[in-house]
Protein backbone atom coordinates (compact mmCIF):
# COMPACT_ATOMS: atom_id res chain seq x y z
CA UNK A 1 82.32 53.13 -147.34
CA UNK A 2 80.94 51.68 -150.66
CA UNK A 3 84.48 51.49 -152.42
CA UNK A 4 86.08 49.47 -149.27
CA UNK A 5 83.27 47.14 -149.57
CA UNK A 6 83.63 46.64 -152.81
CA UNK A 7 87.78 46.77 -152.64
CA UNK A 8 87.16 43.73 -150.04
CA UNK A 9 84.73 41.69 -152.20
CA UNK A 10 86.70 41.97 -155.29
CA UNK A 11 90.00 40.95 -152.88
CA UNK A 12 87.91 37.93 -151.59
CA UNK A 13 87.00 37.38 -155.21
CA UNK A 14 90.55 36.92 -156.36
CA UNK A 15 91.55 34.95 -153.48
CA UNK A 16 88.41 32.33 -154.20
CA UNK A 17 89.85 32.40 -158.11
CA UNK A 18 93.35 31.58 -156.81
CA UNK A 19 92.17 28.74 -154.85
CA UNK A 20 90.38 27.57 -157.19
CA UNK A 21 92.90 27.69 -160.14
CA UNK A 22 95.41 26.01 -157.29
CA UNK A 23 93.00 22.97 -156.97
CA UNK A 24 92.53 22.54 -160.81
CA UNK A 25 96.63 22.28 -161.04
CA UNK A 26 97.18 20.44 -158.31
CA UNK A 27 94.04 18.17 -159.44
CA UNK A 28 95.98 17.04 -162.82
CA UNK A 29 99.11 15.84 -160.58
CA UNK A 30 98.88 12.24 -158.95
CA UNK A 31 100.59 12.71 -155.58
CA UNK A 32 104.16 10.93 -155.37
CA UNK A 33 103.80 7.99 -152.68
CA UNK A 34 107.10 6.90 -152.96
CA UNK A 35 109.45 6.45 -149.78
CA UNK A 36 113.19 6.79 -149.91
CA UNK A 37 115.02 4.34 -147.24
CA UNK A 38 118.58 5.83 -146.89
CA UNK A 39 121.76 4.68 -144.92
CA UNK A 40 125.11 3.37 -144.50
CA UNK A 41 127.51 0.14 -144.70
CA UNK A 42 130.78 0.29 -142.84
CA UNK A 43 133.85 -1.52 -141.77
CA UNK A 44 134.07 -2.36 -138.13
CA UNK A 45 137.45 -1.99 -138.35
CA UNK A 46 137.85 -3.17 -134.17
CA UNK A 47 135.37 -5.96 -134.23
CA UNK A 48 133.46 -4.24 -131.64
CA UNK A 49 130.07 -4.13 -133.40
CA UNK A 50 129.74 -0.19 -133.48
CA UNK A 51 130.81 2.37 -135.18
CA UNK A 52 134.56 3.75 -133.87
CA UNK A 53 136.47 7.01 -135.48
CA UNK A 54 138.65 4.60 -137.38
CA UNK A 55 135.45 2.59 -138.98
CA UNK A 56 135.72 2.69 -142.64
CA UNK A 57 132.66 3.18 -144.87
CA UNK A 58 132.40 0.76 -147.75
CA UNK A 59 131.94 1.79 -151.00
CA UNK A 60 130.24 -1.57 -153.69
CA UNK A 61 128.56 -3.37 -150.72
CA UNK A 62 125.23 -4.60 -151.73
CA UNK A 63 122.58 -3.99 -149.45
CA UNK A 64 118.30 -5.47 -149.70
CA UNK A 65 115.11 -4.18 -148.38
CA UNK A 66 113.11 -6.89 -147.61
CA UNK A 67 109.31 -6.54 -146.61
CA UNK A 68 107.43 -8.63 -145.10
CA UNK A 69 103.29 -9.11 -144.67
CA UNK A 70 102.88 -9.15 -140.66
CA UNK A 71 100.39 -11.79 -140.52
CA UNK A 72 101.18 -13.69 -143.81
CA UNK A 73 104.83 -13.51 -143.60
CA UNK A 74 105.22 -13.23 -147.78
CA UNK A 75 107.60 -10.75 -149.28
CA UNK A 76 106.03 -7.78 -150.64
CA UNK A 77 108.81 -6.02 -151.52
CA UNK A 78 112.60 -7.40 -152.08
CA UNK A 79 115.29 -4.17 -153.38
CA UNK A 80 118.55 -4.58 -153.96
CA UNK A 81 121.30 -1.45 -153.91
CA UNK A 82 124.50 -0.31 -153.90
CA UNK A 83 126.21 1.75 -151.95
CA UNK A 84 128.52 5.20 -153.35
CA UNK A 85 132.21 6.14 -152.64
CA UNK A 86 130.79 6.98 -149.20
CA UNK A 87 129.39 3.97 -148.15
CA UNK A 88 125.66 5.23 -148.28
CA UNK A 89 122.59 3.98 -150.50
CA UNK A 90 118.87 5.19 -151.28
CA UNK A 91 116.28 2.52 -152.00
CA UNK A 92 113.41 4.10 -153.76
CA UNK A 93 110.11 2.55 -152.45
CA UNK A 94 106.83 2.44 -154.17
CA UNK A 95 103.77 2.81 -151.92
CA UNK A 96 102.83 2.62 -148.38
CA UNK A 97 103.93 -0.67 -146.31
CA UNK A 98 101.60 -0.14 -142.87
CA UNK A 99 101.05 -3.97 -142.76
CA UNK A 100 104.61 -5.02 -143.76
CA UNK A 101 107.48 -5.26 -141.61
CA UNK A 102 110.73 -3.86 -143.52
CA UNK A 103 114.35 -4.85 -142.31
CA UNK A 104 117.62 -3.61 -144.78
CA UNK A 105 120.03 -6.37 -144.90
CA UNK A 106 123.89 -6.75 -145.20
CA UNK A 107 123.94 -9.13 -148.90
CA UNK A 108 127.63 -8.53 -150.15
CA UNK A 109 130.92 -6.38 -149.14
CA UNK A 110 133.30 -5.95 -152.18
CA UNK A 111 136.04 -6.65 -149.61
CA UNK A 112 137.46 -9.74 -148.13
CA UNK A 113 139.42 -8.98 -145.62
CA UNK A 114 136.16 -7.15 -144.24
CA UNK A 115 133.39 -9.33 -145.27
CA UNK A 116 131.85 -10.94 -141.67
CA UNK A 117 128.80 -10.47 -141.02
CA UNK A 118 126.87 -10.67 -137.27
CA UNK A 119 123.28 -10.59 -136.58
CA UNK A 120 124.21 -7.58 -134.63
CA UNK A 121 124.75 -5.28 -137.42
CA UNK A 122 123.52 -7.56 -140.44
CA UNK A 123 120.00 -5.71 -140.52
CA UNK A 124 118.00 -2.26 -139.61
CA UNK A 125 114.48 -2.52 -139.15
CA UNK A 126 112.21 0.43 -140.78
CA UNK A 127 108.87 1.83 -140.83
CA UNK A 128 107.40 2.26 -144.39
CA UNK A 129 104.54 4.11 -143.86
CA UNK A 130 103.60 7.82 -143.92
CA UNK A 131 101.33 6.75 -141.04
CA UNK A 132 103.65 7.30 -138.50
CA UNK A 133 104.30 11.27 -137.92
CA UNK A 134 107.33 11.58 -139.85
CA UNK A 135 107.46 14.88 -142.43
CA UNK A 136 108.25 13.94 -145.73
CA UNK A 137 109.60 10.46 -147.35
CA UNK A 138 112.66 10.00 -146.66
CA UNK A 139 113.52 7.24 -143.78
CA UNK A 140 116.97 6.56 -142.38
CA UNK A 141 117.77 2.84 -141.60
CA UNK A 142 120.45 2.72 -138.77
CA UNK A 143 124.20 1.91 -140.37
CA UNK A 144 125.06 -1.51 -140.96
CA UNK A 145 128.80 -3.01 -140.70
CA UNK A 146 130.57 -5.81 -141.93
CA UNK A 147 133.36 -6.89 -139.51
CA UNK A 148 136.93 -7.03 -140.35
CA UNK A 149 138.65 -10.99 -139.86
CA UNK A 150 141.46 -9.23 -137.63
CA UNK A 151 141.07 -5.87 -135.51
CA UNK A 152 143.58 -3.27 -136.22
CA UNK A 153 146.31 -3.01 -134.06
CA UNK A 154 145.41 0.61 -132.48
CA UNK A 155 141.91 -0.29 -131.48
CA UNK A 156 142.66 -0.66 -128.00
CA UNK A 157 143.79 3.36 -127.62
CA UNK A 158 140.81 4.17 -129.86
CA UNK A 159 138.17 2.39 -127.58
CA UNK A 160 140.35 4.08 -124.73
CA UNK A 161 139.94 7.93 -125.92
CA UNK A 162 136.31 6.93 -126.78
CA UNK A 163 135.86 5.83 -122.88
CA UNK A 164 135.39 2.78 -123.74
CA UNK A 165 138.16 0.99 -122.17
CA UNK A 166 138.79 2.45 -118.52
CA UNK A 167 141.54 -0.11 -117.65
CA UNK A 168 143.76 0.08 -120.81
């Protein structure tokens, strides 16, 4: 009976050590508050102001994350990127913006013949805060599309096999 007791205080003993020796490491390293705002510019390629099967992602636009004090309305934070080959871009964010309202914004589409923007799909409102439930630090802003000056010719089938257009 005295060697378990002893087997479980020397077990308890470690386990305080470990703790311990966790808290001293994790004690040295500031915790990373940065947020990560991540999404997607496309072509509206039928001028319908969502995304459709034959919606092409943009690669070059330029998109900004603009944040804005709710009661003073200055800018607290202004970002500019880029987007990849696959139309997406991550904006890395410093800090927590509870009192800001955050909006990414259509700036510039490398391509002229699909370069229109609408107030429809011009900007995606986020929440910048780790306030707010949401596991880890990465936030998705919903896609954003420039539209094309002329619809493509097969739209109307598209929006058809989609179920958007009964009477086509």
């Amino acid at each position: 009976m005295a060697k378990t007791y002893s087997a479980v205080v020397l077990v308890a003993a470690a386990a305080l050590c470990m703790a311990a020796l966790i808290n001293v490491a994790e004690a040295g390293n500031e915790k990373d508050t940065s947020l990560y705002v991540e999404g997607k510019v496309y072509c509206d390629t039928c001028r319908v102001q969502f995304e459709t099967p034959i919606s092409e992602n943009i690669a070059g636009a330029t998109v900004t994350l603009l944040c804005r004090n709710r009661m003073t309305e200055l800018v607290s934070v202004e970002i500019e990127a880029v987007t990849d080959e696959s139309g997406r871009y991550t904006i890395k964010v410093d800090n927590d913006h509870a009192d800001s309202i955050c909006e990414v914004h259509l700036t510039n589409s490398p391509r002229e013949d699909c370069s229109e923007v609408t107030a429809e799909l011009n900007a995606a409102r986020i929440l910048l805060t780790n306030d707010v439930g949401v596991v880890g630090p990465v936030r998705y802003a919903n896609a954003l599309g420039f539209m094309r000056k002329e619809a493509l010719k097969n739209c109307a089938k598209v929006l058809k096999d989609m179920g958007n257009l009964p009477w086509v």
